[in-house]
N, C-alpha and C. Protein backbone atom coordinates (compact mmCIF):
# COMPACT_ATOMS: atom_id res chain seq x y z
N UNK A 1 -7.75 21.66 4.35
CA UNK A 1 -8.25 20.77 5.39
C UNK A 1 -8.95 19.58 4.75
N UNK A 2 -8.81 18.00 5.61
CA UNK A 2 -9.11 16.91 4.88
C UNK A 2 -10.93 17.16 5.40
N UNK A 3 -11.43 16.64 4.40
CA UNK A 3 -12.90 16.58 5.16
C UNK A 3 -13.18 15.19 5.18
N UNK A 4 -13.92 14.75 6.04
CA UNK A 4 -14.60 13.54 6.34
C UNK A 4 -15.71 12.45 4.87
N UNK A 5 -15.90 13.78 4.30
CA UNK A 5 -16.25 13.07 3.16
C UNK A 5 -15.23 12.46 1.93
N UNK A 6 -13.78 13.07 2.20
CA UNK A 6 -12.77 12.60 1.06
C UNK A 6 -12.38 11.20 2.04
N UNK A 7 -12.18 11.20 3.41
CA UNK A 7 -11.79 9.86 3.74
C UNK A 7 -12.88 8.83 3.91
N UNK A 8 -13.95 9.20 3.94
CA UNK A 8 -14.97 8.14 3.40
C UNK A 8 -14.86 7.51 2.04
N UNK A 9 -14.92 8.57 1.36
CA UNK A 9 -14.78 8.11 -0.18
C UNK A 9 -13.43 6.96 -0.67
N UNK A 10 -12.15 7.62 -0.07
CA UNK A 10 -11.07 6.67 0.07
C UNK A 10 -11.33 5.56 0.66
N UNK A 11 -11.80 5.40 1.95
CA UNK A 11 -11.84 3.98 2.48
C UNK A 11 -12.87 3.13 2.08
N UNK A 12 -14.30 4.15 1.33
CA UNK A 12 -15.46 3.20 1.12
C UNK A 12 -16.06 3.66 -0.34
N UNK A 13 -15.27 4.21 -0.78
CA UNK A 13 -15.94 4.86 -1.90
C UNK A 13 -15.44 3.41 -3.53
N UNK A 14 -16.16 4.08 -4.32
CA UNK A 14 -15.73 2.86 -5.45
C UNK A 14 -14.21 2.77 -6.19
N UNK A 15 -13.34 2.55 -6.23
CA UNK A 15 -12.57 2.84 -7.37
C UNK A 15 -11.91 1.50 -7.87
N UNK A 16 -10.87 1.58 -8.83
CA UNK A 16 -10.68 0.37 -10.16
C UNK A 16 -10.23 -0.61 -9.47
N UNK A 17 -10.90 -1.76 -9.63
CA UNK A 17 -10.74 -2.99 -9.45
C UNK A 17 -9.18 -3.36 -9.43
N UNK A 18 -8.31 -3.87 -8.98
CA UNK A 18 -7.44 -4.54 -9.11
C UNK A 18 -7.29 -6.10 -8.62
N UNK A 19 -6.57 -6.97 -9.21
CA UNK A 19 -6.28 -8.44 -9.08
C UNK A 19 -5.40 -8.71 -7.73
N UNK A 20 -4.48 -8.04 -7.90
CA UNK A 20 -3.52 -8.76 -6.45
C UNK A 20 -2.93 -10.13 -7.01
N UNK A 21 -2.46 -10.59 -5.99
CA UNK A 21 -2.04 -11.88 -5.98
C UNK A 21 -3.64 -13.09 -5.89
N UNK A 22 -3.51 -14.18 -6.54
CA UNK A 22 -4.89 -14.62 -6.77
C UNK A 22 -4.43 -16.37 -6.61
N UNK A 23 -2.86 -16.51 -6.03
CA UNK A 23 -2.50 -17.48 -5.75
C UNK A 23 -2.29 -17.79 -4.23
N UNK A 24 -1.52 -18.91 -3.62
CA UNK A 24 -1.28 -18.77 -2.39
C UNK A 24 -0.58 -18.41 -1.60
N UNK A 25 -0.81 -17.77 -0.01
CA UNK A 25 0.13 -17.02 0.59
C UNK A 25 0.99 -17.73 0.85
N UNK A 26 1.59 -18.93 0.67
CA UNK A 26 2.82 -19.35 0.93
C UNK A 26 3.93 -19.10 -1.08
N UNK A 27 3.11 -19.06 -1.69
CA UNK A 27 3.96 -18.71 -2.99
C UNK A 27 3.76 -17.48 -3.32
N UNK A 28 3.08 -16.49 -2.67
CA UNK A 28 3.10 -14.94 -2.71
C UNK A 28 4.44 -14.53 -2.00
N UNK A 29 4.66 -15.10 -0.48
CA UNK A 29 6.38 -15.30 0.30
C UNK A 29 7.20 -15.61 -0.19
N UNK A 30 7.27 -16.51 -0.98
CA UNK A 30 8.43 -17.22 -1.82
C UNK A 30 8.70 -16.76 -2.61
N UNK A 31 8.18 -15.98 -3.73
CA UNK A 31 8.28 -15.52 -4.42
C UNK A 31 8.82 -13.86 -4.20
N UNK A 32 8.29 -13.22 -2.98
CA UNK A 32 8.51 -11.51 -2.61
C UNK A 32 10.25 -12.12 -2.07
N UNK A 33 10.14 -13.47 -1.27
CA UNK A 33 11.79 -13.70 -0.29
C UNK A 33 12.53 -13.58 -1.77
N UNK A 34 12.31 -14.38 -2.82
CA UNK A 34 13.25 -14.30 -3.78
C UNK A 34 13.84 -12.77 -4.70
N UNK A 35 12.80 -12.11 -4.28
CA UNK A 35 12.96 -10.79 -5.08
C UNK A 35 13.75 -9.77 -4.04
N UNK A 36 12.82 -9.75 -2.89
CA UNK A 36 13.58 -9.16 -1.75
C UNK A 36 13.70 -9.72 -0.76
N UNK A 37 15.25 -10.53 -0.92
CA UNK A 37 15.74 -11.21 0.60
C UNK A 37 16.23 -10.60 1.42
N UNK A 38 15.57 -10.88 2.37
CA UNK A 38 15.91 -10.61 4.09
C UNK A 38 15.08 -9.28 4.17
N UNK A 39 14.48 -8.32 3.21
CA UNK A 39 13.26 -7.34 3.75
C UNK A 39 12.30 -7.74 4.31
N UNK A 40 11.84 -7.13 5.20
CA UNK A 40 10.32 -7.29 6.00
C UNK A 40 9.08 -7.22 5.01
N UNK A 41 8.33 -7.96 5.29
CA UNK A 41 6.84 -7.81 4.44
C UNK A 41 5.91 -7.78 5.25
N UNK A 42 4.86 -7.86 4.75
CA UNK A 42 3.34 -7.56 5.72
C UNK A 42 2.50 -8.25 4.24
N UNK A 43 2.27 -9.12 4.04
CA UNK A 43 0.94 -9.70 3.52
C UNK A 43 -0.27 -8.96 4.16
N UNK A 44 -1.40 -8.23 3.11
CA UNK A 44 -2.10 -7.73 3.52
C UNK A 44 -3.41 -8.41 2.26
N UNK A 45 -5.04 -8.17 2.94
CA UNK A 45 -6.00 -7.74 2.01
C UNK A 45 -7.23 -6.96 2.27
N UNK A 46 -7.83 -6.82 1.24
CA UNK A 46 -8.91 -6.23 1.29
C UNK A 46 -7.77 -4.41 1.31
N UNK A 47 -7.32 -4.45 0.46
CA UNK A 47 -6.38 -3.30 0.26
C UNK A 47 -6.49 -2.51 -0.96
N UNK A 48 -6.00 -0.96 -0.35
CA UNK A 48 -6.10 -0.06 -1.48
C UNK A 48 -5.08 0.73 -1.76
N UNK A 49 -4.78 0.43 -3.35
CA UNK A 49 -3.46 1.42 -3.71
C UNK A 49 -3.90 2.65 -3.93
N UNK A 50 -2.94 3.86 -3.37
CA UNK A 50 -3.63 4.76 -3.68
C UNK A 50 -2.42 6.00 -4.52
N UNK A 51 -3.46 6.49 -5.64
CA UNK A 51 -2.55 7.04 -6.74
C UNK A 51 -2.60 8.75 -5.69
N UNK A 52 -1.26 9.56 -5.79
CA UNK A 52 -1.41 10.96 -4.92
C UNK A 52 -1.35 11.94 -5.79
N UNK A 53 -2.35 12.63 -5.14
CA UNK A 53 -2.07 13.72 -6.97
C UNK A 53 -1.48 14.56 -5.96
N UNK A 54 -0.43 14.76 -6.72
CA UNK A 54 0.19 15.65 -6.17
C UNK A 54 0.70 17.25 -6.90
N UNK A 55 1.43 18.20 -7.11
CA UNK A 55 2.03 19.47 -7.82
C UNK A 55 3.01 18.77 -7.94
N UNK A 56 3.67 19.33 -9.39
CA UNK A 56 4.87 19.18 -10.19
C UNK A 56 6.28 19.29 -9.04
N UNK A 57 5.71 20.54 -8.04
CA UNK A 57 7.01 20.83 -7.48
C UNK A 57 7.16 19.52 -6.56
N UNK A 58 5.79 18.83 -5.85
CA UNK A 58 5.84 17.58 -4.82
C UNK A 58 6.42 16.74 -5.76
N UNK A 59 6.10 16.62 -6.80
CA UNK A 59 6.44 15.11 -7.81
C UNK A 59 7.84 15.48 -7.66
N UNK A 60 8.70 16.37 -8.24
CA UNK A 60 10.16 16.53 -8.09
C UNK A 60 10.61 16.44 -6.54
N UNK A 61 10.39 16.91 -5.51
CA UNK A 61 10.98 16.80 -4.61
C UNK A 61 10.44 14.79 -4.16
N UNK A 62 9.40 13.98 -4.84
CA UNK A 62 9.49 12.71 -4.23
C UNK A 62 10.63 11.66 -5.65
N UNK A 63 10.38 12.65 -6.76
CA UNK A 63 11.27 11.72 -7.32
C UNK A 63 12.67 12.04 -6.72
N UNK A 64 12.65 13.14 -6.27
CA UNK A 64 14.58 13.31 -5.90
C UNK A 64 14.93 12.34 -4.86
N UNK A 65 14.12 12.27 -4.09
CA UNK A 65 14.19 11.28 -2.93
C UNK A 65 13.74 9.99 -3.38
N UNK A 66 13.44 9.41 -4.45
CA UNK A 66 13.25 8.04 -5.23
C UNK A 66 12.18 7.65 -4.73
N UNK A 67 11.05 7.93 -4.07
CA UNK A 67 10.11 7.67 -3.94
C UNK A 67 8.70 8.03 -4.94
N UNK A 68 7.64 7.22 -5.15
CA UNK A 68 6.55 7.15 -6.06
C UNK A 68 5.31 7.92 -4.87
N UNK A 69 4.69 8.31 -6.10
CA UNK A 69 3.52 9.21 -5.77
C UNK A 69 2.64 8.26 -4.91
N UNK A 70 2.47 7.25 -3.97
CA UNK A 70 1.89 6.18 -3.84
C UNK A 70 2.05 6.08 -2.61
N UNK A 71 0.69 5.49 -2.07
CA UNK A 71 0.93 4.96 -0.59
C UNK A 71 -0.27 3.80 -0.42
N UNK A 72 0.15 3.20 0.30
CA UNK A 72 -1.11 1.84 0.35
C UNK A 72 -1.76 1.90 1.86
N UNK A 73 -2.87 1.30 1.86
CA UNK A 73 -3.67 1.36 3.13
C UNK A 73 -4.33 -0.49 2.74
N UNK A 74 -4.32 -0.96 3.79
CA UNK A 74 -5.32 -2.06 3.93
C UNK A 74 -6.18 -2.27 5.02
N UNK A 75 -7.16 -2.71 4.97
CA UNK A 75 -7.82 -3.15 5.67
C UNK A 75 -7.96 -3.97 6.84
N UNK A 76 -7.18 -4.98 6.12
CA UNK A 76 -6.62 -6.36 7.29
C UNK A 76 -5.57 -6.91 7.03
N UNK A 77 -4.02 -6.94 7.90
CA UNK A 77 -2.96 -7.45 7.55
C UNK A 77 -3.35 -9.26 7.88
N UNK A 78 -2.65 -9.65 7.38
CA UNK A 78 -2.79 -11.00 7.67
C UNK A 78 -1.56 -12.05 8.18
N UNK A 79 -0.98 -11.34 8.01
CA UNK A 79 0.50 -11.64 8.39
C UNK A 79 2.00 -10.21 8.81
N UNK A 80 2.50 -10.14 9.62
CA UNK A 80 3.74 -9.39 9.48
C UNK A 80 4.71 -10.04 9.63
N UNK A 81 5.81 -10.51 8.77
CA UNK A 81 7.03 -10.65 9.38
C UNK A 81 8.00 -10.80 10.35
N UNK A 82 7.97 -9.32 10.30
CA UNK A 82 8.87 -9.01 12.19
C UNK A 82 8.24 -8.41 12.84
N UNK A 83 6.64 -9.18 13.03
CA UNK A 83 5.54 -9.08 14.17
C UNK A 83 5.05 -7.67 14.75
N UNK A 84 5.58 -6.82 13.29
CA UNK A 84 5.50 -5.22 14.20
C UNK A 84 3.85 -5.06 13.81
N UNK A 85 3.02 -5.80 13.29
CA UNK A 85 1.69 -5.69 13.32
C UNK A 85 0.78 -6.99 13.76
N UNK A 86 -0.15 -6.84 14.34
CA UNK A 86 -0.73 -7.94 14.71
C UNK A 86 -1.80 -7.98 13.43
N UNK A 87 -2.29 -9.37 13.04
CA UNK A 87 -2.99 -10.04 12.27
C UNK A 87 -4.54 -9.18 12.42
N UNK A 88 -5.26 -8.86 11.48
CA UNK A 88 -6.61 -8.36 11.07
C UNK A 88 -6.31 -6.57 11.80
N UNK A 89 -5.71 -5.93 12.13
CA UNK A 89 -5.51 -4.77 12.61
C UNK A 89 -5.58 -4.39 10.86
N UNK A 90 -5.64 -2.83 10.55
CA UNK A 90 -5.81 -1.89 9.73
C UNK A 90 -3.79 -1.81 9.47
N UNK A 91 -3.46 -1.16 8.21
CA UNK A 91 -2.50 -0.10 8.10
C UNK A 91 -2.23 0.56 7.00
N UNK A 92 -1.78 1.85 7.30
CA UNK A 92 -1.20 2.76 6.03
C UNK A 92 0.12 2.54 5.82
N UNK A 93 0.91 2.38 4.67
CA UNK A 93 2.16 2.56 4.25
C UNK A 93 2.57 4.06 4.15
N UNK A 94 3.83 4.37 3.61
CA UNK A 94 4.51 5.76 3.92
C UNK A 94 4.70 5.32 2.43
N UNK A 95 5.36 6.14 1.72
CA UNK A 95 5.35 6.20 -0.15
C UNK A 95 6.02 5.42 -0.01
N UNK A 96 5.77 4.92 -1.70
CA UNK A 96 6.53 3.78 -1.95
C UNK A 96 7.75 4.10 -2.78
N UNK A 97 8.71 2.84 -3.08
CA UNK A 97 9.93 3.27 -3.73
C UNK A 97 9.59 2.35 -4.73
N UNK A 98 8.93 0.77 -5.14
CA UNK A 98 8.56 -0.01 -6.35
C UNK A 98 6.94 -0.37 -6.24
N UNK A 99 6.68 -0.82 -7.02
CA UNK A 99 5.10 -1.60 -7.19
C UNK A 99 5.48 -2.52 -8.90
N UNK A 100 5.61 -3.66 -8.33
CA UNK A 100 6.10 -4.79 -9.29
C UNK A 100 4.80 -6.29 -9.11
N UNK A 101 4.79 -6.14 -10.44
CA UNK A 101 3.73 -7.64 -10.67
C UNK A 101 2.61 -7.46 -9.91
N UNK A 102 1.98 -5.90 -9.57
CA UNK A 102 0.96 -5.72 -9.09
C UNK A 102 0.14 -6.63 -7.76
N UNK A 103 1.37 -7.05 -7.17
CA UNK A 103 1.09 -7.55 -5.81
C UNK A 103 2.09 -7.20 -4.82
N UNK A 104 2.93 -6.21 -5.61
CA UNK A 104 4.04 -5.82 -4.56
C UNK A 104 4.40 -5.03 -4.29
N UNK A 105 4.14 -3.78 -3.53
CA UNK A 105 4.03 -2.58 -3.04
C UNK A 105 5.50 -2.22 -2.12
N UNK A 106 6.22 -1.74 -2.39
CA UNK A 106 7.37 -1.86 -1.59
C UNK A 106 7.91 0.13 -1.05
N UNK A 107 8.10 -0.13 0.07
CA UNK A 107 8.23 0.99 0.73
C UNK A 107 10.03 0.92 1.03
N UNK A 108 10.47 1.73 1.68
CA UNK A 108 11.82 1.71 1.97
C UNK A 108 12.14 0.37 2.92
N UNK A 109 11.18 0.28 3.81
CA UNK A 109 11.31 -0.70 5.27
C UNK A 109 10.38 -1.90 4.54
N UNK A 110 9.14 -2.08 4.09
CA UNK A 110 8.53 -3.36 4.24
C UNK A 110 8.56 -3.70 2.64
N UNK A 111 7.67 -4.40 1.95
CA UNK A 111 6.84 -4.67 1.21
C UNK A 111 5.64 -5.34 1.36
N UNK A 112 4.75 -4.81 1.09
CA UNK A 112 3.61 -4.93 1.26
C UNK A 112 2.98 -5.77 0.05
N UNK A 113 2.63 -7.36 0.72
CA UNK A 113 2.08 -8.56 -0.44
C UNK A 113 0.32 -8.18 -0.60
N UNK A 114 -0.15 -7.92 -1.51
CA UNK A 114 -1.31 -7.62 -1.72
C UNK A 114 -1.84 -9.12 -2.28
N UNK A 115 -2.57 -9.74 -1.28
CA UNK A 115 -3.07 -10.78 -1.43
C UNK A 115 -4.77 -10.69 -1.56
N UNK A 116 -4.91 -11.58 -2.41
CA UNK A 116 -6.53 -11.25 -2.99
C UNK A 116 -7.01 -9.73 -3.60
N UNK A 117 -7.78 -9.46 -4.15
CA UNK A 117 -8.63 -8.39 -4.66
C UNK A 117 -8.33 -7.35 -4.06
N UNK A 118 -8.36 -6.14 -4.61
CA UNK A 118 -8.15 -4.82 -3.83
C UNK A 118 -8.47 -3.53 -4.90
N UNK A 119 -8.19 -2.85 -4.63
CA UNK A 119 -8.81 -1.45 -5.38
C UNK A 119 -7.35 -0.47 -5.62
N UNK A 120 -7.79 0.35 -6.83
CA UNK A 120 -6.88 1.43 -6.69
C UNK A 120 -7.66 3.11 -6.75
N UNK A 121 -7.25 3.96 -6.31
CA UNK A 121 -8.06 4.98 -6.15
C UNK A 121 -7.23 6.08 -5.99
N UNK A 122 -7.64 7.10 -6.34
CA UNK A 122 -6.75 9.01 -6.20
C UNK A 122 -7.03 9.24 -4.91
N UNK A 123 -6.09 10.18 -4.47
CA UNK A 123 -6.15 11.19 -3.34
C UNK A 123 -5.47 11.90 -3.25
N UNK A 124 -5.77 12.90 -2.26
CA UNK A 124 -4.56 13.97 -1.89
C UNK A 124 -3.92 13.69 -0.96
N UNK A 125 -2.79 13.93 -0.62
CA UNK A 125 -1.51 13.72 -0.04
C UNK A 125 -2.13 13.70 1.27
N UNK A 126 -3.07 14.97 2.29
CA UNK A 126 -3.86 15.06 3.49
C UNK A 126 -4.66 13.71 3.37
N UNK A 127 -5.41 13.77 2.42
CA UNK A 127 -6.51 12.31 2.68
C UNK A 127 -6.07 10.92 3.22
N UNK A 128 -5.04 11.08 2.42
CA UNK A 128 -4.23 9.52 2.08
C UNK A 128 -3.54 9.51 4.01
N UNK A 129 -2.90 10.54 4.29
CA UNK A 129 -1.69 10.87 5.68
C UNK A 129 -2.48 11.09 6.58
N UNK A 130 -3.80 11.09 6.51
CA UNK A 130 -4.57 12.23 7.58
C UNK A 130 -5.15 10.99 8.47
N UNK A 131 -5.17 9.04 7.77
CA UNK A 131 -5.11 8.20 9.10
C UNK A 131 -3.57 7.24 9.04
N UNK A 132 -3.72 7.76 10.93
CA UNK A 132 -2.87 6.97 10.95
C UNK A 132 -2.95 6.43 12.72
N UNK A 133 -2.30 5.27 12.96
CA UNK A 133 -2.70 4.19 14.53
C UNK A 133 -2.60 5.07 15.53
């Protein structure tokens, strides 16, 4: 069972600094359109990557399915794409399948632009899944 003190710690607790993108959101777009054209994105900040500790047997069954131990949460989107989020609302991602140039978090459906400063931090698989809209 998740306790209230592991999702505190996740959403407010300290962990490693990360950079993000530290340029502008119109060349953070340009740059994700060129890598992945025609995918959906969500520019987000004030965001946290989060590492999943998971068992050997979870790690094999997410590498079989090509997905990374990883899921992202932010704080405030700032943009969506194909409008499936409104601007300053919260969201969690579902695992990811890349994380490239450390501003680009990419799930099966979106990628997620990590714009400005953000954090990276551990959890368990419950902590990380246990919010969601």
């Amino acid at each position: 069972m998740v306790t209230l003190e592991e999702i505190s710690q996740l959403l407010y607790g300290v962990g490693e600094g990360s950079a993000g993108w530290q340029g502008s959101q119109e060349d953070l777009i340009s740059l994700a359109a060129k890598i992945f054209p025609g995918k959906a994105f969500c520019v987000v900040r004030q965001w946290i990557l989060i590492d999943l500790t998971v068992t050997p047997e979870e790690m094999e069954k997410l590498t079989n399915l090509g997905l990374l131990p990883m899921t992202l949460f932010a704080h405030e989107i700032v943009m969506d794409s194909r409008g499936r989020f409104q601007p300053k609302m919260w969201v969690r991602s579902n695992f990811g399948v890349s994380f490239i140039y450390g501003c680009m978090f990419e799930t099966k459906n979106t990628v997620y632009l990590l714009w400005g400063s953000g954090q990276r931090k551990e959890a368990t698989v419950g902590a990380a899944f246990s919010m969601s809209a």
